[in-house]
Protein backbone atom coordinates (compact mmCIF):
# COMPACT_ATOMS: atom_id res chain seq x y z
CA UNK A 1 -18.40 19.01 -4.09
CA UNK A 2 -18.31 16.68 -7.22
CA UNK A 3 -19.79 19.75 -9.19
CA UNK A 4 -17.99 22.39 -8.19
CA UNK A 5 -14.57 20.04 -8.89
CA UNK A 6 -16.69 19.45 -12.20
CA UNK A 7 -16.94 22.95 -13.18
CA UNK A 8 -13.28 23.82 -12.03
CA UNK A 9 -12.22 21.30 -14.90
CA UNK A 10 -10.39 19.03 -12.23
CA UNK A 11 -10.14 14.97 -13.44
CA UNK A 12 -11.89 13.73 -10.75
CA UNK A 13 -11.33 9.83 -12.01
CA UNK A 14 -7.39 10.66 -11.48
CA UNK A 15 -7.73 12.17 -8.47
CA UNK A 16 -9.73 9.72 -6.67
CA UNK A 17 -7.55 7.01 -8.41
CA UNK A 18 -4.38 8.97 -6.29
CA UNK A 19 -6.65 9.50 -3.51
CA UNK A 20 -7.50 6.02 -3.37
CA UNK A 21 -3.54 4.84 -4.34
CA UNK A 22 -2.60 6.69 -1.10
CA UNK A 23 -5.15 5.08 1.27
CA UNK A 24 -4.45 1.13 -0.32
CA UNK A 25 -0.51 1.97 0.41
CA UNK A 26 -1.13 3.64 4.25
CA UNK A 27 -3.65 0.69 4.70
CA UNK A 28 -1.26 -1.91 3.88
CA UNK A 29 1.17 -0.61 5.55
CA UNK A 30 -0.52 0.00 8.71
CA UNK A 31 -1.57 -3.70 8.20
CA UNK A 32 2.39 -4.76 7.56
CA UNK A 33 3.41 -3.63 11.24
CA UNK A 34 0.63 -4.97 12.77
CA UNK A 35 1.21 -8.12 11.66
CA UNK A 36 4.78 -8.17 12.31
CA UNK A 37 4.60 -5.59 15.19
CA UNK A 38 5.80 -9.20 17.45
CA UNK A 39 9.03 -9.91 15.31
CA UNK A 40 9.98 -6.21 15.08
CA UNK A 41 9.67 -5.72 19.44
CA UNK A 42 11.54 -9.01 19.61
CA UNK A 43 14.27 -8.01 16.89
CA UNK A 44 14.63 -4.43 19.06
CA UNK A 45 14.51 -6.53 22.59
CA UNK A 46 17.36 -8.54 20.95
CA UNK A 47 19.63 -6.01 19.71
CA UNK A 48 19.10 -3.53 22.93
CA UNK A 49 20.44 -6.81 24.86
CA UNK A 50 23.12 -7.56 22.78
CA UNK A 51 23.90 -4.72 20.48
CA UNK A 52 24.94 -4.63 16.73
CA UNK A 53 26.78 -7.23 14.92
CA UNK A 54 28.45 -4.14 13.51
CA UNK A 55 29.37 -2.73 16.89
CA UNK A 56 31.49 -5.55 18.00
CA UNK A 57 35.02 -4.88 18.24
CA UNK A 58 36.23 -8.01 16.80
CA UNK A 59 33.59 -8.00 14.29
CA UNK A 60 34.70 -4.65 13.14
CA UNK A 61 32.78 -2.12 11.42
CA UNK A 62 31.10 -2.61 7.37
């Protein structure tokens, strides 16, 4: 594969630099919910009890 991209004139340094850009990102990501997946179910378990600040009537709308 790396010398048929080779002989197609593709920069194969740049594109495994994106390539690898991409994964890092998704990666930390994936590891960014994980490690707040507990805060974000409580945060949803919170507002499906009580709603939106921003709902409230006498709160009003921003």
């Amino acid at each position: 594969m790396l010398e048929e991209a080779k002989a197609l004139d593709l920069n194969v340094s740049a594109i495994s630099n994106q390539a690898l850009e991409v994964a890092v990102k998704e990666s930390k990501r994936e590891r960014w919910i994980a490690e707040n997946r507990a805060g974000i179910e409580a945060l949803n378990s919170f507002v499906a009890e009580a709603g939106l600040f921003s709902d409230d009537e006498n709160f009003g709308v921003i």
